[in-house]
C-alpha atoms as a PDB file:
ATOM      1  CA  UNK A   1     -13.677 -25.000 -95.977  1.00  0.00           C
ATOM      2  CA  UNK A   2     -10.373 -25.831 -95.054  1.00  0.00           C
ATOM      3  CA  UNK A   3      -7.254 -27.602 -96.420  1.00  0.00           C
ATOM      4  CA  UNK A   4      -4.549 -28.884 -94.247  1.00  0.00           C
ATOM      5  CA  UNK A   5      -0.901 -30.178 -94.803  1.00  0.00           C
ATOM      6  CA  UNK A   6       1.513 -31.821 -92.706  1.00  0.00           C
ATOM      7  CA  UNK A   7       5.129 -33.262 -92.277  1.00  0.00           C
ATOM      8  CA  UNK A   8       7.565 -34.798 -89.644  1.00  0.00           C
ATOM      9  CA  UNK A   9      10.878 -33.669 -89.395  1.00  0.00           C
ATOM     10  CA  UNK A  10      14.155 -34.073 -86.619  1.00  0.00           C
ATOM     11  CA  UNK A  11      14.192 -30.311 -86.389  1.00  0.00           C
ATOM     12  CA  UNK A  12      13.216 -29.209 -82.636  1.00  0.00           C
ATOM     13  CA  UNK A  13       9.614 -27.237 -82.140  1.00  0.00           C
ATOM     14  CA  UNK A  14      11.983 -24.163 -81.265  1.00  0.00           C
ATOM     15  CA  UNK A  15      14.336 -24.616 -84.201  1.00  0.00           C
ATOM     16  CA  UNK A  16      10.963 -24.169 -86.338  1.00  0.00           C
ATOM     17  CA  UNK A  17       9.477 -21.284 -83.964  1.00  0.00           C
ATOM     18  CA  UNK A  18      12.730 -18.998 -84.644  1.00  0.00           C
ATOM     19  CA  UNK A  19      11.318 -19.545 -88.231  1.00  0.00           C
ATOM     20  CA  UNK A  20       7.649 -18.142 -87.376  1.00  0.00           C
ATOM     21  CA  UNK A  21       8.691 -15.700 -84.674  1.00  0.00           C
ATOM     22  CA  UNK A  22      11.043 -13.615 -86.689  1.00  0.00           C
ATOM     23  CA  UNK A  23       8.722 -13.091 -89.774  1.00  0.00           C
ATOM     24  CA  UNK A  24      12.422 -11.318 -91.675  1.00  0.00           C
ATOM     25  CA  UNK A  25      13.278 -14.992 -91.723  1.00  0.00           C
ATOM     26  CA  UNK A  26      10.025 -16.312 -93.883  1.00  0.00           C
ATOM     27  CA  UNK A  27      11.674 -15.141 -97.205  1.00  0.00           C
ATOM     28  CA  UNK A  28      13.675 -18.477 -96.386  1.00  0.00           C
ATOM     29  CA  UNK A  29      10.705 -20.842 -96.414  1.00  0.00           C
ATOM     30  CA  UNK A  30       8.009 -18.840 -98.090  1.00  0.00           C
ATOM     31  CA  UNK A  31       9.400 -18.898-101.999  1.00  0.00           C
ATOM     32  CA  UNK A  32       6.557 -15.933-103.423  1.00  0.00           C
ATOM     33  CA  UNK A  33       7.113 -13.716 -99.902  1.00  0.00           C
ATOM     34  CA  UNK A  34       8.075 -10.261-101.670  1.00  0.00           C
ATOM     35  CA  UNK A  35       7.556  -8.192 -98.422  1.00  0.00           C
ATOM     36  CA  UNK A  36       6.176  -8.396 -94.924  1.00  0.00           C
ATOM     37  CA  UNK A  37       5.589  -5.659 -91.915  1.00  0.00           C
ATOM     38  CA  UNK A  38       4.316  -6.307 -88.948  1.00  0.00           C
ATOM     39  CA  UNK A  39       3.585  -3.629 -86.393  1.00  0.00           C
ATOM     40  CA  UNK A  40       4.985  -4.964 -83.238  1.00  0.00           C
ATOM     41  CA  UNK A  41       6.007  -8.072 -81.531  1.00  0.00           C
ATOM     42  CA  UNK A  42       5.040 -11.790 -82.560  1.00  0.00           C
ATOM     43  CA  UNK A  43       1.796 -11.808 -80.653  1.00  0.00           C
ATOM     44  CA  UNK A  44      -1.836 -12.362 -80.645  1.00  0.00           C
ATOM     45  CA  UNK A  45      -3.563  -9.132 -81.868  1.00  0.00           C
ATOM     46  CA  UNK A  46      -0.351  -7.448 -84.083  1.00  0.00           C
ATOM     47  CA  UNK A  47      -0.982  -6.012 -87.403  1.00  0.00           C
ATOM     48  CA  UNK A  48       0.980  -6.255 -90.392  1.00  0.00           C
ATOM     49  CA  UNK A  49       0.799  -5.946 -94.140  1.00  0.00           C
ATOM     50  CA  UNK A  50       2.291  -8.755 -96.702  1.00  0.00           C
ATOM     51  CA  UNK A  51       2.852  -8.926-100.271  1.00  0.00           C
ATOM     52  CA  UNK A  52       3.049 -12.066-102.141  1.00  0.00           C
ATOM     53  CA  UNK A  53       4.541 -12.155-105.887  1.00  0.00           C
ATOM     54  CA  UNK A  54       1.681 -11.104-108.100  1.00  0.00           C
ATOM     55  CA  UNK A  55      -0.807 -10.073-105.338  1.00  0.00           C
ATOM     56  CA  UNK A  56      -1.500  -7.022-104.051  1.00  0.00           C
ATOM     57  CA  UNK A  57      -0.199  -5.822-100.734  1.00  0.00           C
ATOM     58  CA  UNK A  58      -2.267  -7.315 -98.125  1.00  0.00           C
ATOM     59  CA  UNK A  59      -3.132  -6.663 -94.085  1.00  0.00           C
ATOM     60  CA  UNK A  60      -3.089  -9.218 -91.721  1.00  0.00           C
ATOM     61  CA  UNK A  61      -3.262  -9.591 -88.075  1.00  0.00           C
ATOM     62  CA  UNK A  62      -2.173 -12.298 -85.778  1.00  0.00           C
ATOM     63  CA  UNK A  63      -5.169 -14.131 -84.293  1.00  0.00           C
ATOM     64  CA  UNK A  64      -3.536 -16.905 -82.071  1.00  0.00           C
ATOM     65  CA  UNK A  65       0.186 -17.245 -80.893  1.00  0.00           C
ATOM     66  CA  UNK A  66       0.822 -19.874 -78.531  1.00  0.00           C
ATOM     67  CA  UNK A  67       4.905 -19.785 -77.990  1.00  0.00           C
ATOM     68  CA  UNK A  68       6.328 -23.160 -79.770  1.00  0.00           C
ATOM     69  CA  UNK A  69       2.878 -24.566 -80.269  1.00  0.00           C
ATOM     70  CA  UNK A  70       1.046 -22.495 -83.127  1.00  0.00           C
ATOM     71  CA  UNK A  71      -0.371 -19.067 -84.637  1.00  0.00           C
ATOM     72  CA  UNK A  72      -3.020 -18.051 -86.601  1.00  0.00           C
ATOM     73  CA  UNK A  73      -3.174 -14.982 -89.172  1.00  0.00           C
ATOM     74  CA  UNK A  74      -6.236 -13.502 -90.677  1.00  0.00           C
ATOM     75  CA  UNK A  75      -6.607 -12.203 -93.829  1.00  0.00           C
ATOM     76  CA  UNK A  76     -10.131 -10.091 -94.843  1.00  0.00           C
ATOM     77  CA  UNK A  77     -10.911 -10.243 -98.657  1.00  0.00           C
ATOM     78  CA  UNK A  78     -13.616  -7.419 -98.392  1.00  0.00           C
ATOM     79  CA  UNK A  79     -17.026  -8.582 -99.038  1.00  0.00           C
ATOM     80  CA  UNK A  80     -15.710 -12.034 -99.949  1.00  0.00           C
ATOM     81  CA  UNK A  81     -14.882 -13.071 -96.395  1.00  0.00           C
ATOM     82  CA  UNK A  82     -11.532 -14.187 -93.964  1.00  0.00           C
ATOM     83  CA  UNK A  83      -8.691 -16.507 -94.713  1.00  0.00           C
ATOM     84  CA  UNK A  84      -7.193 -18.210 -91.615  1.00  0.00           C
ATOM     85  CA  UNK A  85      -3.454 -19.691 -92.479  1.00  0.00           C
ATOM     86  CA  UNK A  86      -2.633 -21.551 -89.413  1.00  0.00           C
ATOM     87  CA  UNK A  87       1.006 -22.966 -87.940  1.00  0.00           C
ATOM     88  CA  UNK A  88       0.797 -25.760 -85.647  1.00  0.00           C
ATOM     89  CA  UNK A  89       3.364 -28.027 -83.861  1.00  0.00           C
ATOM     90  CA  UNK A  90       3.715 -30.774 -82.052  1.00  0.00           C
ATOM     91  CA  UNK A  91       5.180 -33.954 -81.387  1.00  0.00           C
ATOM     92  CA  UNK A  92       4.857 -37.784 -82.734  1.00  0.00           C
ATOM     93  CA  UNK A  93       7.310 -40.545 -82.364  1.00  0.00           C
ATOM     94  CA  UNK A  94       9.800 -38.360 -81.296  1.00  0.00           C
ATOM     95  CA  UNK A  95       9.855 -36.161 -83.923  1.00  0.00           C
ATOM     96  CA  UNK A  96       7.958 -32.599 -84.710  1.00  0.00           C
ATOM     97  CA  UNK A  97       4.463 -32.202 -86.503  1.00  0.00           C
ATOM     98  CA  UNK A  98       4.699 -29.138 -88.629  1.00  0.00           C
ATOM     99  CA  UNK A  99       1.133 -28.611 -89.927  1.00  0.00           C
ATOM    100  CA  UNK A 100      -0.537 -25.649 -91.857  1.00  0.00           C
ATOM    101  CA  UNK A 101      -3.780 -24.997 -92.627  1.00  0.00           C
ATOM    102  CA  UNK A 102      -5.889 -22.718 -94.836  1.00  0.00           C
ATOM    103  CA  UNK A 103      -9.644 -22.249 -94.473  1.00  0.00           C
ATOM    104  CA  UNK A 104     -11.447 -19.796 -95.633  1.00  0.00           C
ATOM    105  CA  UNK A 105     -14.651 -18.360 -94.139  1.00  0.00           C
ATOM    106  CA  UNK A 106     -17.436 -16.526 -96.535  1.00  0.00           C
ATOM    107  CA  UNK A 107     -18.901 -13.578 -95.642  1.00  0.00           C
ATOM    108  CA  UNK A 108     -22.942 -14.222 -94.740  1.00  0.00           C
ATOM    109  CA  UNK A 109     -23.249 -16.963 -96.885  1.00  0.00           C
ATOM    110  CA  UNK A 110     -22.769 -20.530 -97.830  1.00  0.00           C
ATOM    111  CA  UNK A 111     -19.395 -21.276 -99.529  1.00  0.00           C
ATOM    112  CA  UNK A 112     -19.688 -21.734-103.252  1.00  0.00           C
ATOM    113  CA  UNK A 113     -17.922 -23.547-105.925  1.00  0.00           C
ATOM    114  CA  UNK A 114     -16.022 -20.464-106.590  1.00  0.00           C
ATOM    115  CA  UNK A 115     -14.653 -20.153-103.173  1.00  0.00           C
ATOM    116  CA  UNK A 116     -13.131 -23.733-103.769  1.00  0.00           C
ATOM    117  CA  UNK A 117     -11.341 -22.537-106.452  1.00  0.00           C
ATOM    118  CA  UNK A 118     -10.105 -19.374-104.532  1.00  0.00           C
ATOM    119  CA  UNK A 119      -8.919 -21.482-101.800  1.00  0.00           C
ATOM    120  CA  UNK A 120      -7.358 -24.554-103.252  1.00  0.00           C
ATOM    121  CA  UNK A 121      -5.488 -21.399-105.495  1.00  0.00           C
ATOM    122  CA  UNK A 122      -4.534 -20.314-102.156  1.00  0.00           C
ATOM    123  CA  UNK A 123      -3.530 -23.767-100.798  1.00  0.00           C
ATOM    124  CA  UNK A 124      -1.561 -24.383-103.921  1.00  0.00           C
ATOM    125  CA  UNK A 125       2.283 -23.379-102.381  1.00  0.00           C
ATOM    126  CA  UNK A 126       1.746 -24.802 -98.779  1.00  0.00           C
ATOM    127  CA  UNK A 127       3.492 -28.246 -99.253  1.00  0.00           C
ATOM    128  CA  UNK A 128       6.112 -26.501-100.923  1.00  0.00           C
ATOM    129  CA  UNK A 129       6.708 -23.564 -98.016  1.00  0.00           C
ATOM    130  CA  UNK A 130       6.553 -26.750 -95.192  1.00  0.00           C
ATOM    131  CA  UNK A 131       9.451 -28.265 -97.041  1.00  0.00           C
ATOM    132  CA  UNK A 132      11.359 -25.377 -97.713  1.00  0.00           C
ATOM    133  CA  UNK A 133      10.721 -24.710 -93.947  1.00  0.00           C
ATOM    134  CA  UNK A 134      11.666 -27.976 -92.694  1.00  0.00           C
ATOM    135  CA  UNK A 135      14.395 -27.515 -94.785  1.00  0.00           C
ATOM    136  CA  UNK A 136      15.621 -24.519 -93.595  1.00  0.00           C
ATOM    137  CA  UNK A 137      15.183 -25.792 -90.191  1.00  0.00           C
ATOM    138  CA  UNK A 138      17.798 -28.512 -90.418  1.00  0.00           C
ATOM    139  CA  UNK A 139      20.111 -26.657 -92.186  1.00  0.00           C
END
């Protein structure tokens, strides 16, 4: 299951990238960030660890990164199954798509009721981090 949110803005693809790419600049845009790590460089296949207010600490790894276009990071809730928050731009009308996503992905089984509730819990700050982001973006 997967729920998906999305906003134009005047703010260039690589004026929202510096945003993504330089993950000491997401406590600006993501309001309940209390710490993130990640192991290397902004690319596909690096680790890191994040901690959101009131959640544990919590390992990721980078999935997808496609320069100015999108990325993908993982999350693994053992024996529940994997979250997927994904970052996507592009362009319409002359302006820039941001779009994120959150789908989650149960662990040999169906999805339940309960996983709806898990997710849409999960979902719940995404408008609010694109328009702090798109925000942040245009100064």
């Amino acid at each position: 299951m997967k729920f998906s949110f999305e906003l134009k803005t005047e703010a260039s693809m690589e004026q929202i990238w510096g945003l993504y790419e330089d993950v000491n600049k997401w406590f600006s845009w993501e309001a309940d960030l209390e710490e993130i790590v990640l192991e290397s460089g902004f690319k596909t296949g690096t680790s890191g660890t994040m901690k959101l207010v009131g959640r544990p600490q919590t390992p990721f790894v980078l999935t997808s990164v496609t320069v100015n276009k999108e990325f993908t990071n993982k999350t693994v809730i053992p024996s529940i199954g994997e979250i997927y928050f994904s970052h996507e731009l592009s362009e319409a009308e002359s302006k820039t798509v941001v779009k994120h996503s959150v789908e989650f992905v149960p662990l040999n089984r169906e999805a339940t009721f309960e996983d709806l509730t898990l997710i849409s819990r999960v979902f719940a700050s995404v408008p609010k981090s694109v328009c702090s982001l798109i925000e942040v973006a245009n100064g």
